[in-house]
C-alpha atoms as a PDB file:
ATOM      1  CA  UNK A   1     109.108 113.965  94.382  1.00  0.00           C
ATOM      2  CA  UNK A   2     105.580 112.777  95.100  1.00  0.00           C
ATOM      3  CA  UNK A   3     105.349 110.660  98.554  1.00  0.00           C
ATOM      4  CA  UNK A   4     104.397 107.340  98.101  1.00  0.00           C
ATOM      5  CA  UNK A   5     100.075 106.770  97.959  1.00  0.00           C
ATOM      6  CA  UNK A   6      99.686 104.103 100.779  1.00  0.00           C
ATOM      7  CA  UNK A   7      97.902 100.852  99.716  1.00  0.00           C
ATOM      8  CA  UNK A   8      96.472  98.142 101.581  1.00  0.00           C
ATOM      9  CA  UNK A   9      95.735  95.006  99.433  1.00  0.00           C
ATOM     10  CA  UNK A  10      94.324  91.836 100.844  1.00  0.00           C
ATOM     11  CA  UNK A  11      95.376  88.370  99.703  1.00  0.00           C
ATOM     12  CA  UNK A  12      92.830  86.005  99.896  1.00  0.00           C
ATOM     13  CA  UNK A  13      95.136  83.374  98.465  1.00  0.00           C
ATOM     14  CA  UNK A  14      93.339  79.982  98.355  1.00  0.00           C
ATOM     15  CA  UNK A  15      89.867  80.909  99.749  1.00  0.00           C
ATOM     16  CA  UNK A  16      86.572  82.413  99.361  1.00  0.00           C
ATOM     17  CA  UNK A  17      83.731  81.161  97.265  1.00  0.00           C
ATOM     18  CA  UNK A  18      80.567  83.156  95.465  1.00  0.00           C
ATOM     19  CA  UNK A  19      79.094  83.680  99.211  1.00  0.00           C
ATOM     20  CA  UNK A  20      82.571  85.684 100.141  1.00  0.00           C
ATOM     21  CA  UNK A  21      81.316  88.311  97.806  1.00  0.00           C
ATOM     22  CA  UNK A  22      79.639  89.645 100.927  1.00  0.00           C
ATOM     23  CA  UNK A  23      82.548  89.644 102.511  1.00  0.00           C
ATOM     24  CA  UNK A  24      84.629  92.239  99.917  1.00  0.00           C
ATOM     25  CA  UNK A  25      81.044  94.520  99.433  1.00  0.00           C
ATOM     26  CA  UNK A  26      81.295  95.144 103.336  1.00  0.00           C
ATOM     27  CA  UNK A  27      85.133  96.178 103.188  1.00  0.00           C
ATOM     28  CA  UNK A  28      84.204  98.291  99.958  1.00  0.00           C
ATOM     29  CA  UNK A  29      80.687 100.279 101.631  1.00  0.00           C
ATOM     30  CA  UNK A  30      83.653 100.624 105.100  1.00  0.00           C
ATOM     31  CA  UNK A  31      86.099 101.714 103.293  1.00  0.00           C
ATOM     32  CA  UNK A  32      84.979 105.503 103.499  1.00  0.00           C
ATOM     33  CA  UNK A  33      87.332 108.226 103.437  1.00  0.00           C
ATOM     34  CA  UNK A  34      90.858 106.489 103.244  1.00  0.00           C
ATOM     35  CA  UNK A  35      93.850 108.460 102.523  1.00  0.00           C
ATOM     36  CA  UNK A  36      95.225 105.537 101.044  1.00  0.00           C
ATOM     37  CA  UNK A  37      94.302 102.952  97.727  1.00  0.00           C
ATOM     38  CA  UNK A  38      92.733  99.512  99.024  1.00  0.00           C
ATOM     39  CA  UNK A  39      92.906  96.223  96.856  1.00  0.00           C
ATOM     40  CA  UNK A  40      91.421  92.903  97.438  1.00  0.00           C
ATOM     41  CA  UNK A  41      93.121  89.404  95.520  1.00  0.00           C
ATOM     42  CA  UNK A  42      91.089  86.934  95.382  1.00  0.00           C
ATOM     43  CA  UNK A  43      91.379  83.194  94.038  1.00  0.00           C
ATOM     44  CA  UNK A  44      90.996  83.958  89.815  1.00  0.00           C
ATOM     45  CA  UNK A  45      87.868  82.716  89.767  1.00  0.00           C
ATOM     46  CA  UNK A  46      86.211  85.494  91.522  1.00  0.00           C
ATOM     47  CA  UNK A  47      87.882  88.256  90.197  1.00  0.00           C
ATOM     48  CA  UNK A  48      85.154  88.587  86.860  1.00  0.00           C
ATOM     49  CA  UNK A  49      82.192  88.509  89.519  1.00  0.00           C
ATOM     50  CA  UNK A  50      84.286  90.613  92.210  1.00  0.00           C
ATOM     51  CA  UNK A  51      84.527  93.061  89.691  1.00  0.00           C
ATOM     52  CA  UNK A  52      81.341  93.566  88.807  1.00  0.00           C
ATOM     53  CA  UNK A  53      80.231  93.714  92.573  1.00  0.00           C
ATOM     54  CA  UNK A  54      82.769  96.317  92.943  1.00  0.00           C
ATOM     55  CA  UNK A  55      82.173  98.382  90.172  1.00  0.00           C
ATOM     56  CA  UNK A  56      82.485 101.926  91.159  1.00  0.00           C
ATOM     57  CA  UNK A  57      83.988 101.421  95.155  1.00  0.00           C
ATOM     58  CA  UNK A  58      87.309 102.603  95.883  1.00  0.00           C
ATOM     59  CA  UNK A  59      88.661  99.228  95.914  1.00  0.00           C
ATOM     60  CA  UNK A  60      90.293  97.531  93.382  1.00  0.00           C
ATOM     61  CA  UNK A  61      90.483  93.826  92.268  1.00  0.00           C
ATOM     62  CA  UNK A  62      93.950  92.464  91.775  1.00  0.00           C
ATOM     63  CA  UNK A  63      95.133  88.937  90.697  1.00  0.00           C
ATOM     64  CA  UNK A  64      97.250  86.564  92.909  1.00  0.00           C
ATOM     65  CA  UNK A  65      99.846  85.042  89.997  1.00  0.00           C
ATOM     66  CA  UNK A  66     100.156  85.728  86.638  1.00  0.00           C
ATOM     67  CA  UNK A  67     102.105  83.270  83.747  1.00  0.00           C
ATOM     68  CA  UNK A  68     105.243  85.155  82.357  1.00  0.00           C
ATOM     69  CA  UNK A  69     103.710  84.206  78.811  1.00  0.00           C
ATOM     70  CA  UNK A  70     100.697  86.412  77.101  1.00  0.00           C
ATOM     71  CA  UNK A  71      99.049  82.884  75.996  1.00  0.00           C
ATOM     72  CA  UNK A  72     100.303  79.330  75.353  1.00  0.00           C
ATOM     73  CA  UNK A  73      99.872  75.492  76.122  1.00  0.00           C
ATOM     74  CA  UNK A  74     100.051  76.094  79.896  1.00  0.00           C
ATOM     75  CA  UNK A  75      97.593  73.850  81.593  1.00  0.00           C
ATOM     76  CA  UNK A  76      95.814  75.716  84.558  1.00  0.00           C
ATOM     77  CA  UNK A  77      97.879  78.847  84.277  1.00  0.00           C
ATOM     78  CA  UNK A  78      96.230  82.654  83.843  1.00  0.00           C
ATOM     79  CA  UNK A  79      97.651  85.231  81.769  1.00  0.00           C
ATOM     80  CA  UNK A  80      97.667  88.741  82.295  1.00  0.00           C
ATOM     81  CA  UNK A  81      95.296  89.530  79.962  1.00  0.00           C
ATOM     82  CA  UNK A  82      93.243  86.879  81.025  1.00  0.00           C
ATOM     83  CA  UNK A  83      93.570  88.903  84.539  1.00  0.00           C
ATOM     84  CA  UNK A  84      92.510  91.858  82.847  1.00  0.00           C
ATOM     85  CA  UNK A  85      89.541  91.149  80.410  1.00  0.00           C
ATOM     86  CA  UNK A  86      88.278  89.436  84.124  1.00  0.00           C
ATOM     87  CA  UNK A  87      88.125  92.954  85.894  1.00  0.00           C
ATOM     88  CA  UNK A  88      91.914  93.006  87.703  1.00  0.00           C
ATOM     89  CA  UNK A  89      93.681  95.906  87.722  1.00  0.00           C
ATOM     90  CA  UNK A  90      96.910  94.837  90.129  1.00  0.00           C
ATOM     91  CA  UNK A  91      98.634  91.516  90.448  1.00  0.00           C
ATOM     92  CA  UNK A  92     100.558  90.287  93.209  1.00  0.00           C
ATOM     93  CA  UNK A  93     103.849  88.406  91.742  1.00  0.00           C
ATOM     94  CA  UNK A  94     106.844  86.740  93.292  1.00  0.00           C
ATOM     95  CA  UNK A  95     104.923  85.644  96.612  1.00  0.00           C
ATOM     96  CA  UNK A  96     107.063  83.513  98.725  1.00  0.00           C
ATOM     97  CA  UNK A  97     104.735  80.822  98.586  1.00  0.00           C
ATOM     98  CA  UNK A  98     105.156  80.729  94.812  1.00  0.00           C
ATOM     99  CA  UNK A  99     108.877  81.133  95.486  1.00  0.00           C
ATOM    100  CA  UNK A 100     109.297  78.396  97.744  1.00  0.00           C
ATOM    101  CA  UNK A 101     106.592  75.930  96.196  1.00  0.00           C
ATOM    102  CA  UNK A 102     106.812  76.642  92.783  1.00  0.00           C
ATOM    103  CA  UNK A 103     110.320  77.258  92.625  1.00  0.00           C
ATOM    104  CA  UNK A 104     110.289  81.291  91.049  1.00  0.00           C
ATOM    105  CA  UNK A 105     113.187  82.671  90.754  1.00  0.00           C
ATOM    106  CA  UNK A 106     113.654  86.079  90.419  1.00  0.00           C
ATOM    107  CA  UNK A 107     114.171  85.636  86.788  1.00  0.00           C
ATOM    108  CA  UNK A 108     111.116  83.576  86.616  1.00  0.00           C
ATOM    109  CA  UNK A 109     109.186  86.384  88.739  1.00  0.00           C
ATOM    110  CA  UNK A 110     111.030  89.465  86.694  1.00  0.00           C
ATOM    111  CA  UNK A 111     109.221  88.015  83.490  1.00  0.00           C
ATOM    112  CA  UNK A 112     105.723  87.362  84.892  1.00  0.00           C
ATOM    113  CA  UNK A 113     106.602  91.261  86.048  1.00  0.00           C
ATOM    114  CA  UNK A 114     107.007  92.597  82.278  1.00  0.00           C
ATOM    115  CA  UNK A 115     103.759  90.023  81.453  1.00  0.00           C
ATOM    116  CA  UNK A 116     101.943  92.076  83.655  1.00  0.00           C
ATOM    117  CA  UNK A 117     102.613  95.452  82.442  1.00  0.00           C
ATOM    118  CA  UNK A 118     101.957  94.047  78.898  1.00  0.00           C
ATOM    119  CA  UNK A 119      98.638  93.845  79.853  1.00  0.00           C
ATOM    120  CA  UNK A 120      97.974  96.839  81.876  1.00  0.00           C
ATOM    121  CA  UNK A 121      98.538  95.283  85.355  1.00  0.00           C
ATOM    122  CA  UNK A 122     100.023  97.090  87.944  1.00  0.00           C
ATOM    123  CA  UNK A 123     102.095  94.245  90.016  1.00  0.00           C
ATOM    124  CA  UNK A 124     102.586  94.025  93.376  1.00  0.00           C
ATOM    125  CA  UNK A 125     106.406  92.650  93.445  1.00  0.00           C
ATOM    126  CA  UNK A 126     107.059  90.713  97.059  1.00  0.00           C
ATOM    127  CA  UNK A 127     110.450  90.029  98.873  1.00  0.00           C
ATOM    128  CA  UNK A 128     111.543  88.290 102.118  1.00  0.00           C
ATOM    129  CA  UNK A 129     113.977  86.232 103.687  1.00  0.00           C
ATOM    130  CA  UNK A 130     113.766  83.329 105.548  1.00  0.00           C
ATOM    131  CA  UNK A 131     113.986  82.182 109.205  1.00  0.00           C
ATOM    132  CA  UNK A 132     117.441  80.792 108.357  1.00  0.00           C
ATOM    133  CA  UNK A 133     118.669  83.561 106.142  1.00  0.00           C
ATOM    134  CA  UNK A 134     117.702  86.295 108.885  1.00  0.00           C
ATOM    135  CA  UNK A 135     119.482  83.979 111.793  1.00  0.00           C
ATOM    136  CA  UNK A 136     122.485  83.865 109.244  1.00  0.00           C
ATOM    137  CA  UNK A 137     122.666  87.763 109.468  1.00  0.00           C
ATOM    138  CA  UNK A 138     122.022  87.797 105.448  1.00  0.00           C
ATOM    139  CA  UNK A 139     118.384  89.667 105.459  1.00  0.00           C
ATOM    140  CA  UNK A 140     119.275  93.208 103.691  1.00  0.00           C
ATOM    141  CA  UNK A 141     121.770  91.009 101.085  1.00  0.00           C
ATOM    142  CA  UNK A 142     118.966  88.230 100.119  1.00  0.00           C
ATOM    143  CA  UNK A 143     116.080  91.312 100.379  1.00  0.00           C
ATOM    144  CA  UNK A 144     117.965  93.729  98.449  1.00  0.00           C
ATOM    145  CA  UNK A 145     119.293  91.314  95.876  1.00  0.00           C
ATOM    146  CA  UNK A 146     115.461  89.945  95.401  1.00  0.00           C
ATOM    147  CA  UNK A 147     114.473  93.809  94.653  1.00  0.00           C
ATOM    148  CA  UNK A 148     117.338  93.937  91.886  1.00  0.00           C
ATOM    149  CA  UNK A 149     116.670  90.854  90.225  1.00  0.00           C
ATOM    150  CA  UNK A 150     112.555  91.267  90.551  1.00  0.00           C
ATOM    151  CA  UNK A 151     112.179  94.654  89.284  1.00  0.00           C
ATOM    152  CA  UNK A 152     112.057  94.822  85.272  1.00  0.00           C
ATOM    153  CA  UNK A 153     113.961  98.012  84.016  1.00  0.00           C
ATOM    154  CA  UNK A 154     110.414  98.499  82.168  1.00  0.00           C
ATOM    155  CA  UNK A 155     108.675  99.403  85.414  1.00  0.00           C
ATOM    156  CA  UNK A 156     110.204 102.665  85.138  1.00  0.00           C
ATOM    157  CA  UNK A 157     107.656 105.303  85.031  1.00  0.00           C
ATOM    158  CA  UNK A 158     105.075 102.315  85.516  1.00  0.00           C
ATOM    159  CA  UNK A 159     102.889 102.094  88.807  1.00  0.00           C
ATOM    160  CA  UNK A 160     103.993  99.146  91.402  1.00  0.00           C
ATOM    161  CA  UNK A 161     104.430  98.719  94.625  1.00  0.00           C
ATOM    162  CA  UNK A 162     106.868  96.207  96.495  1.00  0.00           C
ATOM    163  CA  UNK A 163     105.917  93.922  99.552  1.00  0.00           C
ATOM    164  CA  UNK A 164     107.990  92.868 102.061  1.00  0.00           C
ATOM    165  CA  UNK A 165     107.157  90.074 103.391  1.00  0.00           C
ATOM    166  CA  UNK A 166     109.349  88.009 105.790  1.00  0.00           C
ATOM    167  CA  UNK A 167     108.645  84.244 104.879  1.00  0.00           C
ATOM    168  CA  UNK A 168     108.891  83.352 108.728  1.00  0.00           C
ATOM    169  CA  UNK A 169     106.213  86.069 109.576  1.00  0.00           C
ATOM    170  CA  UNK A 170     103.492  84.777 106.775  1.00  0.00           C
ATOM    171  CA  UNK A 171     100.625  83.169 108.861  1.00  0.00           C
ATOM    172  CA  UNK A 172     102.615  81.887 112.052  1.00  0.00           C
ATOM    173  CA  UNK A 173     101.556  85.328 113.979  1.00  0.00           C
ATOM    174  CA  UNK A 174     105.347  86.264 114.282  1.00  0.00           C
ATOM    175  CA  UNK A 175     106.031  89.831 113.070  1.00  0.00           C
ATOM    176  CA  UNK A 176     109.726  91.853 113.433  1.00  0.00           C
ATOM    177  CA  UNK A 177     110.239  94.534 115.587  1.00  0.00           C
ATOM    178  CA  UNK A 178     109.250  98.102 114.491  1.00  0.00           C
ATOM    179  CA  UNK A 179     113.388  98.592 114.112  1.00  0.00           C
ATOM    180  CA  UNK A 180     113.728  95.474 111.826  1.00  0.00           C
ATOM    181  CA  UNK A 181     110.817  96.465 109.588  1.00  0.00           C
ATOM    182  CA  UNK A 182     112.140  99.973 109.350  1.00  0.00           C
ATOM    183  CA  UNK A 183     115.532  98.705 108.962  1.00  0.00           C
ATOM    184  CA  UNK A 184     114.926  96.323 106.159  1.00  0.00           C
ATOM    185  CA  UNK A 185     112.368  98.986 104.072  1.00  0.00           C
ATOM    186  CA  UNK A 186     115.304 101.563 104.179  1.00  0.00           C
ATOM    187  CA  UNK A 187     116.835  99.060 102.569  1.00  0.00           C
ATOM    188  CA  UNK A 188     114.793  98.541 100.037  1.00  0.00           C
ATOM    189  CA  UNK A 189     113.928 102.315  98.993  1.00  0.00           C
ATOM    190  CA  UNK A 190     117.947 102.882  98.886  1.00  0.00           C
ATOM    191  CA  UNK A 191     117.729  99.703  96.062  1.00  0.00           C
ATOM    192  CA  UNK A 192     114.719 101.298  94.124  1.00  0.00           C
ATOM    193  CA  UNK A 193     116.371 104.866  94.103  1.00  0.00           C
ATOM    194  CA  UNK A 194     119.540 103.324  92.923  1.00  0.00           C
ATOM    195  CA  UNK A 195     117.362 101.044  90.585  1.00  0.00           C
ATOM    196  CA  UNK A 196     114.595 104.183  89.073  1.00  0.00           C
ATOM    197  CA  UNK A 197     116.347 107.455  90.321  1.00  0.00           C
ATOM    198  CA  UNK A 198     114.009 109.798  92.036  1.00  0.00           C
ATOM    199  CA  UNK A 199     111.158 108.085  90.883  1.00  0.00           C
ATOM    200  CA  UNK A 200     111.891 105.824  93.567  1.00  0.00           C
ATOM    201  CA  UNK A 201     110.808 107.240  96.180  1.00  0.00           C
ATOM    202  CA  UNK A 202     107.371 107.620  94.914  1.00  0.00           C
ATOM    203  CA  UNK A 203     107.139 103.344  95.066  1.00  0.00           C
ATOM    204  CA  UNK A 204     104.936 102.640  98.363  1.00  0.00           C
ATOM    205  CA  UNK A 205     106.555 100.057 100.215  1.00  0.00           C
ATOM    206  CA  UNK A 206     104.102  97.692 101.715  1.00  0.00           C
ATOM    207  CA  UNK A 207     104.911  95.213 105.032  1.00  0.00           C
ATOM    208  CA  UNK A 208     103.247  91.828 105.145  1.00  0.00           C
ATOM    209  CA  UNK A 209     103.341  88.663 107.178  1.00  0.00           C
ATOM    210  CA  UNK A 210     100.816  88.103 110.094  1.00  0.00           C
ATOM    211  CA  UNK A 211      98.937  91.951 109.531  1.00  0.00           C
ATOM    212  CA  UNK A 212      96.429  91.809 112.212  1.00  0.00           C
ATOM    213  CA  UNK A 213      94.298  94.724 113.612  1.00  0.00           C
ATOM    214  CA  UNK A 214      96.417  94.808 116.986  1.00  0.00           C
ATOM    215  CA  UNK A 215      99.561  95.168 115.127  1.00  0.00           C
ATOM    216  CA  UNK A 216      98.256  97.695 111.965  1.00  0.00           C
ATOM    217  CA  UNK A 217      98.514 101.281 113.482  1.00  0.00           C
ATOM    218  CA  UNK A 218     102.111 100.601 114.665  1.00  0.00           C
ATOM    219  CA  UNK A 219     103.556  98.817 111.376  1.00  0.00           C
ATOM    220  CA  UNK A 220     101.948 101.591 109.320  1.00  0.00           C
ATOM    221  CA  UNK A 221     103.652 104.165 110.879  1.00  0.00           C
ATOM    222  CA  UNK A 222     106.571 102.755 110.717  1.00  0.00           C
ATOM    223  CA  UNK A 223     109.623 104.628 108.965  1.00  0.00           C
ATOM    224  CA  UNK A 224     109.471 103.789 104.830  1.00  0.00           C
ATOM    225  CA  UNK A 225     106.505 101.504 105.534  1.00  0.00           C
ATOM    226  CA  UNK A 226     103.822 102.748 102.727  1.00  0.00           C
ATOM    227  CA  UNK A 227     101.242  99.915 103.199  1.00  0.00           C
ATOM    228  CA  UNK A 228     100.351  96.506 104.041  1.00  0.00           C
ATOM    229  CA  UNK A 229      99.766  92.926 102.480  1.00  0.00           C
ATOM    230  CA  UNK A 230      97.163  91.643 104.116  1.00  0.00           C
ATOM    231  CA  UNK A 231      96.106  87.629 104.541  1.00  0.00           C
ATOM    232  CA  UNK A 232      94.104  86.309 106.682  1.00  0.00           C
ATOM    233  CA  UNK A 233      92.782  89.343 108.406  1.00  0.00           C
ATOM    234  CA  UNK A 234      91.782  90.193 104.461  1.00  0.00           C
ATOM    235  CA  UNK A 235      88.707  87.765 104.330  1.00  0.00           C
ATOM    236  CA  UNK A 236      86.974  89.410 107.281  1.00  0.00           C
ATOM    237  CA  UNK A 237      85.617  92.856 106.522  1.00  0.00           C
ATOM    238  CA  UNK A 238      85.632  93.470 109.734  1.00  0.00           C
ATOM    239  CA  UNK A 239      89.498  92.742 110.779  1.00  0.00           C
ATOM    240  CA  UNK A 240      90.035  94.303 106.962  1.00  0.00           C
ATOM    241  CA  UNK A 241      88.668  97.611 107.505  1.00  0.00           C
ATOM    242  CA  UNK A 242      90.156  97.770 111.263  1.00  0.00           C
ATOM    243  CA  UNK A 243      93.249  97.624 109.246  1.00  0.00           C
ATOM    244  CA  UNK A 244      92.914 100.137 106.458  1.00  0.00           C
ATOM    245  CA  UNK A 245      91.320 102.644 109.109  1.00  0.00           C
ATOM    246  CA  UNK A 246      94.799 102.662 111.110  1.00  0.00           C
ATOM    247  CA  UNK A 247      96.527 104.428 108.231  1.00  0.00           C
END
């Protein structure tokens, strides 16, 4: 079976404006010789323009959220499609700041999943536990169980990757240890080998939460760890490519 293809994708999340455009040309004339894919999500109102600026780097434009519906009275939501016909070509879905604010479940985020391949998307599917949940012991039950109930049985033979993403690491600077990463993305490539077979194994496994240059080369190296989801350090070029180059 294939190894995984590592991919770093940046989350801008709620930032950047027409001037950050400069911004994602830098990361995509740095970029260089990668062994890996590189992916930059911006807010969905830059993707058509990020696109175009873009058009024929090696990095690719993904969406942030995507509605589990292909079109509909849903005030302020984005489709897939809509995603699409703007110039995306990933999604990230299931982000635990759509979990926890917008109350997903992984029903909810399982649906938006098979939205996503509807329309040609390749999602990025993130899981994570919580402060209280890893004090509690219960990290590998809640991660494991978000994997099962995230991941569509029609992503089979379909492109995606899965973030972990431990919701006490996102933006406070905190980040496991090497062992708890590794730990936790065995974990998770035992569940998608039970889930897809051998195909499985070919699903890179991406680590996010507080991704910083100082902390890249050692997290990518890491045991089962076939990536990174990057935020902040994302909306620098600078901090970006320091990360991608530490594959």
């Amino acid at each position: 079976m294939t190894a995984p293809t590592p991919l770093i994708a940046g989350n801008w999340k709620m930032n950047g404006t027409s001037a950050s455009l400069a911004e994602a040309k830098a990361i995509a004339q740095g970029v260089g010789d990668c062994p890996g894919r590189v992916a930059i999500c911006p807010p969905s109102i830059l993707i058509h323009r990020m696109a175009e600026a873009l058009e024929g780097s090696k990095v690719v434009v993904g969406g942030q959220d995507a509605h589990w519906d292909d079109a509909g009275a849903f005030t302020g939501d984005i489709s897939g499609e809509m995603l699409a016909d703007a110039g995306a070509r990933m999604v990230i879905l299931g982000h635990s700041e759509r979990r926890a604010g917008y109350r997903e479940t992984d029903e909810i985020v399982a649906a938006k999943v098979k939205a996503a391949l509807r329309a040609g998307l390749e999602p990025i599917v993130c899981v994570g536990e919580t402060l209280e949940e890893r004090k509690a012991g219960d990290t590998l039950r809640i991660v494991t169980g978000q994997v099962r109930g995230s991941l569509p049985a029609e992503l089979a033979g379909k492109p995606f990757a899965v973030a972990y993403e431990p919701v006490w690491a996102i933006g406070t600077g905190l980040t496991p240890t090497t062992a708890e990463i590794e730990e936790v993305h065995r974990a998770i490539r035992a569940t998608l080998v039970e889930l897809f077979g051998d195909a499985g194994r070919a699903v890179p496994i991406l680590y996010g939460g507080s991704v910083k240059p100082s902390n890249a080369a050692e997290i990518l190296h890491a045991d089962e760890v076939g990536g990174a989801l990057v935020g902040g350090a994302s909306l620098k070029a600078q901090d970006f490519l320091a990360i991608v180059t530490a594959l």
